[in-house]
C-alpha atoms as a PDB file:
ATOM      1  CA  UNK A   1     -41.200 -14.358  -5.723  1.00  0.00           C
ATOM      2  CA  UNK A   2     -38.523 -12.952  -3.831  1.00  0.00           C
ATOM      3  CA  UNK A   3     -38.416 -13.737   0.318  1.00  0.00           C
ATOM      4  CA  UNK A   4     -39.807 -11.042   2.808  1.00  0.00           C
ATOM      5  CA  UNK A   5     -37.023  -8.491   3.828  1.00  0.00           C
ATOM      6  CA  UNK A   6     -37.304  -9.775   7.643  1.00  0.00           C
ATOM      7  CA  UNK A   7     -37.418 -13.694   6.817  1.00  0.00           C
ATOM      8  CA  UNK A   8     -34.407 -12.949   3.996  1.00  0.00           C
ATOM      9  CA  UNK A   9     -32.605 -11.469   7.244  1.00  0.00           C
ATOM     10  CA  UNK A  10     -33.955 -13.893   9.710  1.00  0.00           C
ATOM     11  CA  UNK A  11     -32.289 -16.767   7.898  1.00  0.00           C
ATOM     12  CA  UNK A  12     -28.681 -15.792   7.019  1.00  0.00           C
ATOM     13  CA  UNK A  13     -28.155 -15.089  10.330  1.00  0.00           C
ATOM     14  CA  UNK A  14     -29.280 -18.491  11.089  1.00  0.00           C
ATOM     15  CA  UNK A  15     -26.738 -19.928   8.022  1.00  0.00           C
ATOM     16  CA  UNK A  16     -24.376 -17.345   9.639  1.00  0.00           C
ATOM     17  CA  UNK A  17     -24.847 -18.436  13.446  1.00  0.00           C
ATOM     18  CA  UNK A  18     -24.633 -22.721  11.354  1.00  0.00           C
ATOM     19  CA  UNK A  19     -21.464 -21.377   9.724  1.00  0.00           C
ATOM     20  CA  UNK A  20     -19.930 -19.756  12.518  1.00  0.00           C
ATOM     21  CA  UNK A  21     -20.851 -23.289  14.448  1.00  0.00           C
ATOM     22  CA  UNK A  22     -18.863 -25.171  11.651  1.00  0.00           C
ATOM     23  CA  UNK A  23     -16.046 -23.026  11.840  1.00  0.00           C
ATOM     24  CA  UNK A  24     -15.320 -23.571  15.424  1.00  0.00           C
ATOM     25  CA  UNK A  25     -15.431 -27.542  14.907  1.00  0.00           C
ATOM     26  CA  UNK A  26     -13.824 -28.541  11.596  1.00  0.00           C
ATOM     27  CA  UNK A  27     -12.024 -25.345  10.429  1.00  0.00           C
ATOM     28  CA  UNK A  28     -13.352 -23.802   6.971  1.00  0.00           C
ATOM     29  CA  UNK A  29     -11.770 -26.542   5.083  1.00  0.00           C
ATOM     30  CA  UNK A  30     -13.682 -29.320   7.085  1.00  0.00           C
ATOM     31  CA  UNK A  31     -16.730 -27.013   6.456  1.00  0.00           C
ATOM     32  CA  UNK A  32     -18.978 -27.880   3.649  1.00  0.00           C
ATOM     33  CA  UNK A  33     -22.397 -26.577   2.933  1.00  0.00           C
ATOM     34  CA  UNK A  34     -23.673 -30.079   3.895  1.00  0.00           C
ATOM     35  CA  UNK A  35     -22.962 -29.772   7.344  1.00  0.00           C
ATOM     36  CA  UNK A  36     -23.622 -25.342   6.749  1.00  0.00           C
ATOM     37  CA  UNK A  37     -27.573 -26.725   5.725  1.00  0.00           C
ATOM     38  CA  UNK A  38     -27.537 -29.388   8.622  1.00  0.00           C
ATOM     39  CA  UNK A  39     -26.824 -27.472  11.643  1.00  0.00           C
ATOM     40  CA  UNK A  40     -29.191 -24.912  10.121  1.00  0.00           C
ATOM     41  CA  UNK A  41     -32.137 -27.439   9.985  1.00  0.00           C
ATOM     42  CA  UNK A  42     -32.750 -26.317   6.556  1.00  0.00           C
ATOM     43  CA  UNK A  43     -32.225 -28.174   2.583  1.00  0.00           C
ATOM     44  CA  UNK A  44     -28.959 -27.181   0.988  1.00  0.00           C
ATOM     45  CA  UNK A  45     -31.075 -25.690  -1.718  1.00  0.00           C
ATOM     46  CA  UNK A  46     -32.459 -23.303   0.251  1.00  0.00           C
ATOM     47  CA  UNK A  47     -29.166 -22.149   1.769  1.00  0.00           C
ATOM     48  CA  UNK A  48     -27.642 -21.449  -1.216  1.00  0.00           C
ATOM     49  CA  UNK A  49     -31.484 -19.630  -2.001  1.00  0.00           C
ATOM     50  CA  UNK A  50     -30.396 -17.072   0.590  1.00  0.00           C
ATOM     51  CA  UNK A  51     -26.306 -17.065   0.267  1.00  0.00           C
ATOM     52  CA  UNK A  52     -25.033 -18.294  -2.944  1.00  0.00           C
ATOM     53  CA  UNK A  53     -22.269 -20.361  -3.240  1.00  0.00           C
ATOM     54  CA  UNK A  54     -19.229 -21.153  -0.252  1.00  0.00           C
ATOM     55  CA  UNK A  55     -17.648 -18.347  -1.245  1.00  0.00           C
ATOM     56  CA  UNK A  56     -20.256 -15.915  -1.427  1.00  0.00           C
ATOM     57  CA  UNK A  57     -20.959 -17.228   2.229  1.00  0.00           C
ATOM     58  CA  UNK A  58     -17.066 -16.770   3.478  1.00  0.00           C
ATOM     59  CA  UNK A  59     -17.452 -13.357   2.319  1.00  0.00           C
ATOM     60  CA  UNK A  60     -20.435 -12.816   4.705  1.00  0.00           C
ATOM     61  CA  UNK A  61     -18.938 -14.141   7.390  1.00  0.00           C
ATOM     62  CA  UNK A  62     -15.900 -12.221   7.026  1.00  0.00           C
ATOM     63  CA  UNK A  63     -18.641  -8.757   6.999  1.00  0.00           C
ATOM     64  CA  UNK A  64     -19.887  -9.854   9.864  1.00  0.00           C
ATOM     65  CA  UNK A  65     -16.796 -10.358  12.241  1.00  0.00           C
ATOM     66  CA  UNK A  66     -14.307  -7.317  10.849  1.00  0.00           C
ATOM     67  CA  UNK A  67     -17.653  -5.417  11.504  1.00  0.00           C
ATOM     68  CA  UNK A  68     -17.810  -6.411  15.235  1.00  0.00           C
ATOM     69  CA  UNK A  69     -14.148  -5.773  14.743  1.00  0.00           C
ATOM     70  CA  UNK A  70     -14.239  -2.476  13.595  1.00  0.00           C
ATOM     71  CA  UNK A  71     -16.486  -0.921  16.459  1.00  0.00           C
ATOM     72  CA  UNK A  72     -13.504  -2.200  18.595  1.00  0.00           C
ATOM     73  CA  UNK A  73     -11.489  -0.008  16.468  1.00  0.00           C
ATOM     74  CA  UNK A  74     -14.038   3.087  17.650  1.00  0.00           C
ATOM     75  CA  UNK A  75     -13.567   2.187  21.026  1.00  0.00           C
ATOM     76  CA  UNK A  76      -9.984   4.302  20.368  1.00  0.00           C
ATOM     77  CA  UNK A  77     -11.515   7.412  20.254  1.00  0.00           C
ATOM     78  CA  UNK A  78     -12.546   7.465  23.983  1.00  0.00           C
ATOM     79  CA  UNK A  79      -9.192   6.348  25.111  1.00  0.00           C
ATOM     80  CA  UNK A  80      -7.745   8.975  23.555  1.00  0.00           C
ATOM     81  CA  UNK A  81      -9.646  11.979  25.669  1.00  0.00           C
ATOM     82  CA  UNK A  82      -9.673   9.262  28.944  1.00  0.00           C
ATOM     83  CA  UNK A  83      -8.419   9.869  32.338  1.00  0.00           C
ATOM     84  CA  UNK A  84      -5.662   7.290  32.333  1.00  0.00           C
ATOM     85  CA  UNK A  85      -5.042   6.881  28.439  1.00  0.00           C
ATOM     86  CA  UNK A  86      -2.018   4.627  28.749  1.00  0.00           C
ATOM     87  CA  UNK A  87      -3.788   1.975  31.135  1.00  0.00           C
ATOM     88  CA  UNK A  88      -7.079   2.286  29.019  1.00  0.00           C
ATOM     89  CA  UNK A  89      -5.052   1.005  25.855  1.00  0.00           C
ATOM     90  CA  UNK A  90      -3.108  -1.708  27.545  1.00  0.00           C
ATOM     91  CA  UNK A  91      -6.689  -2.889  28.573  1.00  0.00           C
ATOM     92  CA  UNK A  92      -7.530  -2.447  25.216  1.00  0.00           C
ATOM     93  CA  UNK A  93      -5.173  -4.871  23.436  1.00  0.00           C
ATOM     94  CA  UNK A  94      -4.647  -7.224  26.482  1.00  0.00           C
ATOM     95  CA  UNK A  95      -7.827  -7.168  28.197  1.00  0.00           C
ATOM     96  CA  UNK A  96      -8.086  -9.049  31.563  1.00  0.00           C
ATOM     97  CA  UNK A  97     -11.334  -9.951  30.143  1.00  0.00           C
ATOM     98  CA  UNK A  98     -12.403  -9.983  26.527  1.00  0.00           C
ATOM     99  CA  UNK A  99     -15.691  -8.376  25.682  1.00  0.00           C
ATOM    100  CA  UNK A 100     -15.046 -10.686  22.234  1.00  0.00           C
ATOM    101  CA  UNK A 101     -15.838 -14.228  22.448  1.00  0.00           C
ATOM    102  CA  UNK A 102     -13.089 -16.328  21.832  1.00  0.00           C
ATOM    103  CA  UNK A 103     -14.984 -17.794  18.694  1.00  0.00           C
ATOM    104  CA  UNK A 104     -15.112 -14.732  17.301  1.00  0.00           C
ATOM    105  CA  UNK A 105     -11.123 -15.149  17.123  1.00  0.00           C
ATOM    106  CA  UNK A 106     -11.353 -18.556  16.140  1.00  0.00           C
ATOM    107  CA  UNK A 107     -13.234 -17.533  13.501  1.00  0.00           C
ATOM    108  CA  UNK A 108     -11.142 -14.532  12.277  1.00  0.00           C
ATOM    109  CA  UNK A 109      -7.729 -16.937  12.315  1.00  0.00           C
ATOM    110  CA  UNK A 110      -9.920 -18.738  10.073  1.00  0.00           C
ATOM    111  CA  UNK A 111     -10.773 -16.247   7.769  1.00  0.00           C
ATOM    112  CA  UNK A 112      -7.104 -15.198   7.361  1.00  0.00           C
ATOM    113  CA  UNK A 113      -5.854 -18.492   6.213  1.00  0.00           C
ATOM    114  CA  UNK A 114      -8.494 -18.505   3.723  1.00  0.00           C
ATOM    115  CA  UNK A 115      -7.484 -14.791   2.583  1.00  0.00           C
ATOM    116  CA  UNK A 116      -4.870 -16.490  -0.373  1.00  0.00           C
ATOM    117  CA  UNK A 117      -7.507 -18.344  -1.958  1.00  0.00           C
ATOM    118  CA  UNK A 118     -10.256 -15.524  -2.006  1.00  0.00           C
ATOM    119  CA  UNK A 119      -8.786 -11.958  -3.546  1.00  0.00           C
ATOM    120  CA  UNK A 120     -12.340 -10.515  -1.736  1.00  0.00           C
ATOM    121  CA  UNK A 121     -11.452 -11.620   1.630  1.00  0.00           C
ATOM    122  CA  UNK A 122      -8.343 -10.856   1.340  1.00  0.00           C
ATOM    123  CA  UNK A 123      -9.004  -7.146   0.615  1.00  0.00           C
ATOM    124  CA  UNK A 124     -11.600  -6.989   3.646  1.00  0.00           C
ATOM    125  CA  UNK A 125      -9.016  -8.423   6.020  1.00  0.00           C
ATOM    126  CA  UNK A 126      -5.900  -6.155   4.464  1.00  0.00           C
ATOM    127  CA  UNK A 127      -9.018  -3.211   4.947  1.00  0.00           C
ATOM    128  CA  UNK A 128      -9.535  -4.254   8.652  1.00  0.00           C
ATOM    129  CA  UNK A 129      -6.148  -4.399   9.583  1.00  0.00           C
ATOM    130  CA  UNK A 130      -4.875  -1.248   7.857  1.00  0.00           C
ATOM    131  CA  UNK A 131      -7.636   0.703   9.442  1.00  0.00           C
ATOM    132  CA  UNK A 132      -7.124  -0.804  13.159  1.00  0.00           C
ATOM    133  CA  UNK A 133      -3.109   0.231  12.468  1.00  0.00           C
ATOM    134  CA  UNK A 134      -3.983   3.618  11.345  1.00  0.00           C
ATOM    135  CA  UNK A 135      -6.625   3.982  14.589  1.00  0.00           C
ATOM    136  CA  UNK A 136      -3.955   2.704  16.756  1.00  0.00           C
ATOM    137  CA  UNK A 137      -1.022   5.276  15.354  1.00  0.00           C
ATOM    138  CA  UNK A 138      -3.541   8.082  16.124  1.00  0.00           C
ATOM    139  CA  UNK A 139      -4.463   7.084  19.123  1.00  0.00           C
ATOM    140  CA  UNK A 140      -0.537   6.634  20.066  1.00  0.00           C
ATOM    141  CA  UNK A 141      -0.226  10.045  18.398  1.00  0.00           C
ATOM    142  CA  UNK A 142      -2.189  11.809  20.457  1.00  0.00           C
ATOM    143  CA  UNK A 143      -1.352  10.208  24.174  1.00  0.00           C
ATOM    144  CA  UNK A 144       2.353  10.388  23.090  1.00  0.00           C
ATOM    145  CA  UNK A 145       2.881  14.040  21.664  1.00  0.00           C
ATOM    146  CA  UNK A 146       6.505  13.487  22.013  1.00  0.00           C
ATOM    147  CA  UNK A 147       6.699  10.638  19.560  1.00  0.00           C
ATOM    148  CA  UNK A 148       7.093  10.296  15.912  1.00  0.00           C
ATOM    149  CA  UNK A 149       4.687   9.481  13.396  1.00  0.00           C
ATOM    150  CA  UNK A 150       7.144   6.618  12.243  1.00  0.00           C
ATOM    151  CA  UNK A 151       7.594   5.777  15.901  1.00  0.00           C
ATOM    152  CA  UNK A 152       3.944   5.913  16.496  1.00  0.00           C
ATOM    153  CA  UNK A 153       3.362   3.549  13.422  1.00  0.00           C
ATOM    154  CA  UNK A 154       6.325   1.408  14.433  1.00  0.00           C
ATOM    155  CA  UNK A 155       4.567   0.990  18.411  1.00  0.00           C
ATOM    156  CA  UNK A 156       1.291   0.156  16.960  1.00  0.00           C
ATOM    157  CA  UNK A 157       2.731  -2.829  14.950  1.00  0.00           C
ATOM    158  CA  UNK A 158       4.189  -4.454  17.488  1.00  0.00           C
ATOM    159  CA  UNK A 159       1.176  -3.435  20.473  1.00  0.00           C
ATOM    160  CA  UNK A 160      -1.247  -5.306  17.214  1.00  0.00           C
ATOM    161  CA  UNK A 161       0.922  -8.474  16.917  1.00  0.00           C
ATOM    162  CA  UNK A 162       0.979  -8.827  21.065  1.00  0.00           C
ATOM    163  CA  UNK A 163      -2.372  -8.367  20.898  1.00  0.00           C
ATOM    164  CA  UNK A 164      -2.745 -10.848  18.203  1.00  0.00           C
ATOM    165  CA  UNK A 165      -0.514 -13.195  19.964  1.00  0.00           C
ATOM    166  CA  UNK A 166      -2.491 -12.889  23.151  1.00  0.00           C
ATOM    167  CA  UNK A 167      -6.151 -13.945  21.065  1.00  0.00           C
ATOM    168  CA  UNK A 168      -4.162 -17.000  19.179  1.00  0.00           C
ATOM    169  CA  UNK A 169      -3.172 -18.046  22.709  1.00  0.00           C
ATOM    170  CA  UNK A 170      -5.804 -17.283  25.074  1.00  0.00           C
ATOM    171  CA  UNK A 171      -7.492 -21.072  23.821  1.00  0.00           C
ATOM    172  CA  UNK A 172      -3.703 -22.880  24.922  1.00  0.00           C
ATOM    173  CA  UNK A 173      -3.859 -21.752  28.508  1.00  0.00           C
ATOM    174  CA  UNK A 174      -0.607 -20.600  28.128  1.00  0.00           C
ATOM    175  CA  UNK A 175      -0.843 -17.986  31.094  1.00  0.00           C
ATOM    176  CA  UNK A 176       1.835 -15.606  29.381  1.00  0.00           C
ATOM    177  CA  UNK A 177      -0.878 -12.797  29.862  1.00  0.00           C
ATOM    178  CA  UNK A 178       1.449 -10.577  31.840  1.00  0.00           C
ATOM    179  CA  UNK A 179       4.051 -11.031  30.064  1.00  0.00           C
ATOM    180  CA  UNK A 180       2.928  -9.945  26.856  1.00  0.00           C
ATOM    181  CA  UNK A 181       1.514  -7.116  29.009  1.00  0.00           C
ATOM    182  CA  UNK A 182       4.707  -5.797  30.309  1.00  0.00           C
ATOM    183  CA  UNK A 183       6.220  -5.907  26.597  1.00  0.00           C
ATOM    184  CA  UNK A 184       3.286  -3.481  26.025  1.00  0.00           C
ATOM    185  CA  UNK A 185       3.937  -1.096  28.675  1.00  0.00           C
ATOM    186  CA  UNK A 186       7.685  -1.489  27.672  1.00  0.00           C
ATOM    187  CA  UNK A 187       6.942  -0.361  23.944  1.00  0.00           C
ATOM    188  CA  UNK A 188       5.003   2.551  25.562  1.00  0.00           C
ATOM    189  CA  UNK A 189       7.254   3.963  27.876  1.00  0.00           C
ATOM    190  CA  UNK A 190       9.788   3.831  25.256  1.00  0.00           C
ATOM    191  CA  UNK A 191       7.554   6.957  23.978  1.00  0.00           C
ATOM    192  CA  UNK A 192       7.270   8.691  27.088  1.00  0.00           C
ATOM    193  CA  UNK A 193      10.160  10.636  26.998  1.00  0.00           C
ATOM    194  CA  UNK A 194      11.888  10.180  23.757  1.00  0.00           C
ATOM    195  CA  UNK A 195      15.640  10.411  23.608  1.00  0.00           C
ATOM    196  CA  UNK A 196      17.351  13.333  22.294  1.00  0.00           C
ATOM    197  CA  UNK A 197      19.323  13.641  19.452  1.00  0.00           C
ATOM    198  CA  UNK A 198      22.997  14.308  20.046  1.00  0.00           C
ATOM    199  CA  UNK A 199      23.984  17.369  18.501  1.00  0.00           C
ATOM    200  CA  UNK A 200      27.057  16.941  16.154  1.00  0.00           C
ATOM    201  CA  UNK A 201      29.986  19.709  16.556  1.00  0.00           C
ATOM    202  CA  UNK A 202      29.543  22.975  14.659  1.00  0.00           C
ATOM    203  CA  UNK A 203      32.494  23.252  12.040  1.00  0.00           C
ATOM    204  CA  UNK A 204      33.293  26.984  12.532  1.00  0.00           C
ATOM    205  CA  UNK A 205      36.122  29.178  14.138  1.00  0.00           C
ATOM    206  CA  UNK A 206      35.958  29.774  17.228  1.00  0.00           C
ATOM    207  CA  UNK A 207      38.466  31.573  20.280  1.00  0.00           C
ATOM    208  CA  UNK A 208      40.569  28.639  22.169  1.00  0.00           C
ATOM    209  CA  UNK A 209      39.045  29.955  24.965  1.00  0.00           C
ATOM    210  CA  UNK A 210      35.790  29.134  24.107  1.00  0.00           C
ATOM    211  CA  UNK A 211      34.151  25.876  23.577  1.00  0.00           C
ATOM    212  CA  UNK A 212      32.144  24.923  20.457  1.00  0.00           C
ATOM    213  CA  UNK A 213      28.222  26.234  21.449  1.00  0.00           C
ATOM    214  CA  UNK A 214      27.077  22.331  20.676  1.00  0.00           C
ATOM    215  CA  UNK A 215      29.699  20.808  23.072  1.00  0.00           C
ATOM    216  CA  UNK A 216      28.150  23.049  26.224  1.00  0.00           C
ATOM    217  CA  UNK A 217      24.846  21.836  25.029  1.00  0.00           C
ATOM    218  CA  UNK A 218      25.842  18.136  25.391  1.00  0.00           C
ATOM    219  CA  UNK A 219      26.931  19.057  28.872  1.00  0.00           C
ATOM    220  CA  UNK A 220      23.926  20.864  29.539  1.00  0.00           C
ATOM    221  CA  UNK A 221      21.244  17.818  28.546  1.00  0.00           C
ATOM    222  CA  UNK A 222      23.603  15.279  30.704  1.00  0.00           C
ATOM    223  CA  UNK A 223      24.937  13.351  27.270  1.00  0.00           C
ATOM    224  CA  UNK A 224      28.701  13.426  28.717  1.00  0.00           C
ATOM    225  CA  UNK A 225      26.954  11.753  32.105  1.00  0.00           C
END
């Protein structure tokens, strides 16, 4: 007979919480479901009862930390209507202190140098990513009317790899947390006031006396300056 609905719950978090243990110590490679079952205080059989095979069990894990993940991706939404928008995202992707536990991190660098060798993961993960890019263009959108949409894609790109860089690093003690902060803020007041196109001659006849209407408009913005 099939496991109650609560106990079927109750004990893949407990392979997940095993798992996630494993992870953090030997790396998904060094991770077999030997050690899964041990640290779990359960038989091997009755792991695999409630989570099939490694694989099946990657892909789990993977659920469970891009979904964690992906309520980060929610936390946009406020940022975007906040009273200091530009400050709120900074703290956002370099937070002076991480709501996420490193492991969770540790566990997600994992998962993506596993992504080659499992098609399924690797579609979750490509998922995650493409839908924290497209939050983060939005979001960049909408606190920087001024900007592109290919400038707005082209910020959140770089703002995700700082941010990436500053979770890889965090472990190393590497204290370049300010530094990778002010690249931010560089990137983003690079779309405060985007720069103005120069306007190009206009090919038409005109009196000697007067100037070509595009040259006084140069003059006028400050591009001769």
């Amino acid at each position: 007979s099939m496991p109650r609905p609560k106990l079927v719950d109750y004990r893949k978090q407990q392979i997940l919480d095993a798992f996630a243990r494993s992870i953090v110590q030997h790396g998904i490679g060094g991770t077999t479901l030997e050690k899964i079952a041990e640290s779990a205080g359960m038989r091997r059989s009755i792991l695999r009862h409630y989570v099939g095979n490694r694989g099946d069990l990657i892909e789990e894990m993977a659920n469970r930390i891009l979904d964690r993940f992906d309520r980060r991706i929610d936390e946009l939404k406020s940022i975007e209507t906040g009273s200091n928008p530009v400050e709120e995202l900074l703290e956002w992707l370099i937070p002076v202190e991480s709501a996420q536990s490193q492991e969770e991190f540790t566990i997600f660098d994992a998962l993506v140098s596993e992504a080659g060798r499992h098609p399924n993961l690797d579609r979750l993960i490509r998922r995650h990513l493409e839908r924290m890019l497209d939050g983060m263009t939005r979001t960049i959108a909408e606190v920087f009317a001024g900007a592109t949409n290919g400038q707005c894609r082209d910020a959140a790109v770089s703002l995700a790899a700082l941010s990436y860089a500053f979770h890889q690093w965090t472990p190393l003690q590497l204290n370049q947390d300010d530094s990778l902060r002010r690249t931010a803020e560089s990137i983003l007041a690079s779309l405060a006031a985007p720069r103005k196109p120069r306007l190009r001659p206009v090919v038409a006849k005109r009196e000697e006396s007067e100037p070509p209407r595009a040259f006084q408009e140069e003059s006028e913005i400050g591009i001769n300056d």
